[in-house]
C-alpha atoms as a PDB file:
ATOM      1  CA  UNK A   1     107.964 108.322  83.341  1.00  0.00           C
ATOM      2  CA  UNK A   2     109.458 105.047  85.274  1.00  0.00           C
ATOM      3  CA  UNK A   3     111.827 107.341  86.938  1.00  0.00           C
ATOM      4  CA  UNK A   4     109.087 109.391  88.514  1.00  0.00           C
ATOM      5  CA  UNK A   5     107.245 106.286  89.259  1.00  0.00           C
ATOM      6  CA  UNK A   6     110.381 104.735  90.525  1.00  0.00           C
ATOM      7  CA  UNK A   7     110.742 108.130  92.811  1.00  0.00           C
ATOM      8  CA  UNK A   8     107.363 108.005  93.917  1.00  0.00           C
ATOM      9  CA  UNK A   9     107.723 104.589  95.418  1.00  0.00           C
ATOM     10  CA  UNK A  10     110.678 105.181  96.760  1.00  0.00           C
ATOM     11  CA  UNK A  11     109.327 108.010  98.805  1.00  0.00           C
ATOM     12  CA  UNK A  12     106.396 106.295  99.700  1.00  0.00           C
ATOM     13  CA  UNK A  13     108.438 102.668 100.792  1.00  0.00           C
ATOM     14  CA  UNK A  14     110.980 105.203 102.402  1.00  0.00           C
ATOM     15  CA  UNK A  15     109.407 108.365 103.661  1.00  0.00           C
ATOM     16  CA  UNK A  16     111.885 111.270 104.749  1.00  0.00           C
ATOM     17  CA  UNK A  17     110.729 113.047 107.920  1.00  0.00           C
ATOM     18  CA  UNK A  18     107.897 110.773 108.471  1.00  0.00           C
ATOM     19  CA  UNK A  19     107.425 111.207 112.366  1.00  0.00           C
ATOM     20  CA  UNK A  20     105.754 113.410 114.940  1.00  0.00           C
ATOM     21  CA  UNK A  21     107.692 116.479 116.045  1.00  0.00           C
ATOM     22  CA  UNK A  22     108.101 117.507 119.470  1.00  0.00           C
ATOM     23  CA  UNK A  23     106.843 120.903 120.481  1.00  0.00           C
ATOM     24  CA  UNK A  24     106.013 122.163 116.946  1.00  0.00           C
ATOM     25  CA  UNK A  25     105.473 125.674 115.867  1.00  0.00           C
ATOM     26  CA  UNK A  26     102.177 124.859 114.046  1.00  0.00           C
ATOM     27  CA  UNK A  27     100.811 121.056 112.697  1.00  0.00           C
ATOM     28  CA  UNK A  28      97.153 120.333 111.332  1.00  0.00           C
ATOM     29  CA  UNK A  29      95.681 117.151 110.612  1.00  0.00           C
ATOM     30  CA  UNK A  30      93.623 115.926 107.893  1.00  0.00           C
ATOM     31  CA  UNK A  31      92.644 113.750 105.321  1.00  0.00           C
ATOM     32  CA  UNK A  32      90.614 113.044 102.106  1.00  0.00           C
ATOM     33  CA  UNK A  33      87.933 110.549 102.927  1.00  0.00           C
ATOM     34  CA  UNK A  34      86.852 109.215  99.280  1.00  0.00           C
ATOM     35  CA  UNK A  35      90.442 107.113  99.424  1.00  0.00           C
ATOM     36  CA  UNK A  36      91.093 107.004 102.866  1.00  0.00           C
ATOM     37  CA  UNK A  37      94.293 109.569 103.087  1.00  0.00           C
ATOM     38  CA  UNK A  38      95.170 110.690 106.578  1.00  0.00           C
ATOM     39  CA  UNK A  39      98.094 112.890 107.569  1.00  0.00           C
ATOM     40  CA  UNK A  40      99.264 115.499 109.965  1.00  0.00           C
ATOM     41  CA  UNK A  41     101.796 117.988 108.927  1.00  0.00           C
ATOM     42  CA  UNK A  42     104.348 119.619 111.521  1.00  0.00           C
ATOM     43  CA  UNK A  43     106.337 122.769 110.993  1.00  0.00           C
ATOM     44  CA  UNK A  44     108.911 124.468 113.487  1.00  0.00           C
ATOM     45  CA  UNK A  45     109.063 127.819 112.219  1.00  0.00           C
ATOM     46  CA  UNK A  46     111.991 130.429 113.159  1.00  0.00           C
ATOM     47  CA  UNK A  47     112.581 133.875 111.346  1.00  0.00           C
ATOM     48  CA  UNK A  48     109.366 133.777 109.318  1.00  0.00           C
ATOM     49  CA  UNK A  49     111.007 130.657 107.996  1.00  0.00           C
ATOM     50  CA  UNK A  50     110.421 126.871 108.195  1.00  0.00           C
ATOM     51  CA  UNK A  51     113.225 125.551 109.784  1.00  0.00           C
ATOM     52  CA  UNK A  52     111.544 121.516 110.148  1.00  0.00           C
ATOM     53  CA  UNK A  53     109.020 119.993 108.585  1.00  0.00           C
ATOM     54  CA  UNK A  54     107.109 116.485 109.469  1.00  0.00           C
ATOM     55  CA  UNK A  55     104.380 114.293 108.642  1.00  0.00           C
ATOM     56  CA  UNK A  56     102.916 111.692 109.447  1.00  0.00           C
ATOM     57  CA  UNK A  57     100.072 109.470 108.984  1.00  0.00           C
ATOM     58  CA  UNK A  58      98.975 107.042 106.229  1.00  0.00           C
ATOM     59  CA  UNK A  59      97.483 106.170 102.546  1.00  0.00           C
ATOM     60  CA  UNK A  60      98.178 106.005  99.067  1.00  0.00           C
ATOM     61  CA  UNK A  61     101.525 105.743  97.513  1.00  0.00           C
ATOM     62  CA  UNK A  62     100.890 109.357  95.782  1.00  0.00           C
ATOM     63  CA  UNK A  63      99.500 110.884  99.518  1.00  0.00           C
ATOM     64  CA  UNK A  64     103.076 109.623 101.201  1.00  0.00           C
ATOM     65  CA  UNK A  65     105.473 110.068  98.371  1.00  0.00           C
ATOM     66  CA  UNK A  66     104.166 114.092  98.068  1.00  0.00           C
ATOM     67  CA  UNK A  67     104.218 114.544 101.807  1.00  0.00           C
ATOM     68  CA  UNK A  68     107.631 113.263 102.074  1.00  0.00           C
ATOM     69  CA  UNK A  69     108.944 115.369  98.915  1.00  0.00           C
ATOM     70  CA  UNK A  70     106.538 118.601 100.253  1.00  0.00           C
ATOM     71  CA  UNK A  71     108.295 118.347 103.985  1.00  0.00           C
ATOM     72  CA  UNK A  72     112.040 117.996 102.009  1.00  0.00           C
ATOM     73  CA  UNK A  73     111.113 121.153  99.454  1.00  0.00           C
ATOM     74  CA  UNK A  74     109.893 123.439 102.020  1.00  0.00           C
ATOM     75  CA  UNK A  75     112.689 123.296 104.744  1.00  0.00           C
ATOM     76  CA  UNK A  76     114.845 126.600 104.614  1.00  0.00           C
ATOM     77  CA  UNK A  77     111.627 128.365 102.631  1.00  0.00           C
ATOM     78  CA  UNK A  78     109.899 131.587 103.886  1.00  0.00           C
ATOM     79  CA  UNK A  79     106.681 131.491 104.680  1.00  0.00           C
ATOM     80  CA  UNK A  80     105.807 133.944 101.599  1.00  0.00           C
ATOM     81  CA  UNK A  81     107.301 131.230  99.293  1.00  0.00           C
ATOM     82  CA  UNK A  82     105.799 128.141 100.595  1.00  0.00           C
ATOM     83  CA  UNK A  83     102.223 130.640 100.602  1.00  0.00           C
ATOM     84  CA  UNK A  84     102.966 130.857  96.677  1.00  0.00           C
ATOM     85  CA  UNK A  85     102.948 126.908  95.944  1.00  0.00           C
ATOM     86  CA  UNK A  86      99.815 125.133  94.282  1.00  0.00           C
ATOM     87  CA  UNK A  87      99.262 122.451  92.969  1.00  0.00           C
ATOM     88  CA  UNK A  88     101.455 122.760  89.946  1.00  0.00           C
ATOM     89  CA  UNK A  89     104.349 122.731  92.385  1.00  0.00           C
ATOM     90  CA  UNK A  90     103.109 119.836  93.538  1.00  0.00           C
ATOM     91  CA  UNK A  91     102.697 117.827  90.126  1.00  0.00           C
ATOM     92  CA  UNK A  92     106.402 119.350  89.498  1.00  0.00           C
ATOM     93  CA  UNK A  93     107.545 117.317  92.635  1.00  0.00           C
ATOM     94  CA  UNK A  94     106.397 114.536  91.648  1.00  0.00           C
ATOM     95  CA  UNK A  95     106.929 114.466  87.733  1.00  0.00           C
ATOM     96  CA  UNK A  96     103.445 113.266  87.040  1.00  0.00           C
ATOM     97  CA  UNK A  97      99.939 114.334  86.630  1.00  0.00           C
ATOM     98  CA  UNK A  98      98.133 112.093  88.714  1.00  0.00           C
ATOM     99  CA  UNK A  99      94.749 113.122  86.925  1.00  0.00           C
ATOM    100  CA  UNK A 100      91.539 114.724  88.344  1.00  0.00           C
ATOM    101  CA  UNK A 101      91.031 111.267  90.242  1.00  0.00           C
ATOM    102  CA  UNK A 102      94.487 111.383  92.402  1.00  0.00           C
ATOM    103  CA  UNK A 103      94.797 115.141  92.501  1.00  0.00           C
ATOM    104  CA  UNK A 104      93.251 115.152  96.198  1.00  0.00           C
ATOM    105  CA  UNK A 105      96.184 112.404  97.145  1.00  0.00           C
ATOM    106  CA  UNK A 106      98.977 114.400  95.554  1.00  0.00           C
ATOM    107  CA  UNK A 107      97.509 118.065  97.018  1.00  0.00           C
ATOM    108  CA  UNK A 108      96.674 116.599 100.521  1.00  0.00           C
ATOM    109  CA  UNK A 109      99.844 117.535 101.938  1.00  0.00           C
ATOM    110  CA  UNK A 110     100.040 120.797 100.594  1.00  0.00           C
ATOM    111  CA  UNK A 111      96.415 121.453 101.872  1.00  0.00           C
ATOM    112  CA  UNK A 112      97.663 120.303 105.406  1.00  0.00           C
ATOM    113  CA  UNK A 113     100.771 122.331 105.469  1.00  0.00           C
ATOM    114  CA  UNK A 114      99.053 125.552 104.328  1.00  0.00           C
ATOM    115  CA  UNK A 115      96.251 125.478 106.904  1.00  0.00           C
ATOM    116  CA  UNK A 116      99.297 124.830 109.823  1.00  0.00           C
ATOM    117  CA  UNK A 117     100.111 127.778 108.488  1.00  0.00           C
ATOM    118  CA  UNK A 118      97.191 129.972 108.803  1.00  0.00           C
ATOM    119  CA  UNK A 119      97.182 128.470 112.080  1.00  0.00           C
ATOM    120  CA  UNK A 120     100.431 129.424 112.995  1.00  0.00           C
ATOM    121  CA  UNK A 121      99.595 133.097 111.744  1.00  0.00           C
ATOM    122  CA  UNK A 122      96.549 133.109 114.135  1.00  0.00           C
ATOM    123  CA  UNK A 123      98.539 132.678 116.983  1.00  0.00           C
ATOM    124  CA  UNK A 124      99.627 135.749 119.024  1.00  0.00           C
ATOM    125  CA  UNK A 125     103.735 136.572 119.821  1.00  0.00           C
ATOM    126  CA  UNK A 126     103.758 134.640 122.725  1.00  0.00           C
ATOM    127  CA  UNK A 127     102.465 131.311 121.612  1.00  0.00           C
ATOM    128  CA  UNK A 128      99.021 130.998 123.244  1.00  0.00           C
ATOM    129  CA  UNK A 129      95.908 130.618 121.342  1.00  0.00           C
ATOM    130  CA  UNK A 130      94.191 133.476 120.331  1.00  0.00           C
ATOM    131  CA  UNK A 131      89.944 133.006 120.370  1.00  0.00           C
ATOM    132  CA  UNK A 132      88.239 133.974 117.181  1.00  0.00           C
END
């Protein structure tokens, strides 16, 4: 358990691909107001795969940590595979089960990356937004 916790804090005192992106494919922002998580995920997307993922915003240890192993995991992935994570993948990431209470930290950036996503699908072959 210390070396997940160790991990975690790691990730969180040392984020990979914390940042905005230039000119991303797809990004969505949002956050979980009951602990104050916010965070914007951005994907470049080439091939029907994910070819660069970033985050970035700001909260809990957990929020970070997950966002930082989510945008490391997911680079190289189609977007069927990265569709078929949940939350278990998420609680695999991180080698804990943050409990009912922290489950919204540790799923936020999964939540955020799959509704860039659906955004991404929305859009029409040449890039422009499409009205619904």
């Amino acid at each position: 358990m210390d070396m997940y916790a160790e991990e975690i804090i790691s990730h969180y005192e040392y984020p990979h691909n914390k940042g905005r992106m230039e000119r991303p494919s797809a990004s969505f922002h949002d956050n979980n107001p009951l602990c104050g998580d916010d965070m914007t995920i951005y994907l470049k997307i080439s091939g029907q795969k994910i070819s660069e993922a970033m985050f970035d915003g700001s909260g809990c240890a957990i929020s970070m940590a997950s966002a930082s192993m989510l945008t490391d995991e997911v680079k190289g992935k189609s977007l069927a595979e990265v569709g078929e994570m949940d939350a278990r993948s998420i609680i695999s990431m991180l080698g804990i089960d943050p409990g009912p209470a922290r489950l919204k930290c540790a799923t936020l950036s999964l939540r955020t990356l799959k509704e860039a996503l659906l955004s991404y699908r929305k859009m029409p072959a040449d890039g422009s937004v499409r009205e619904l």
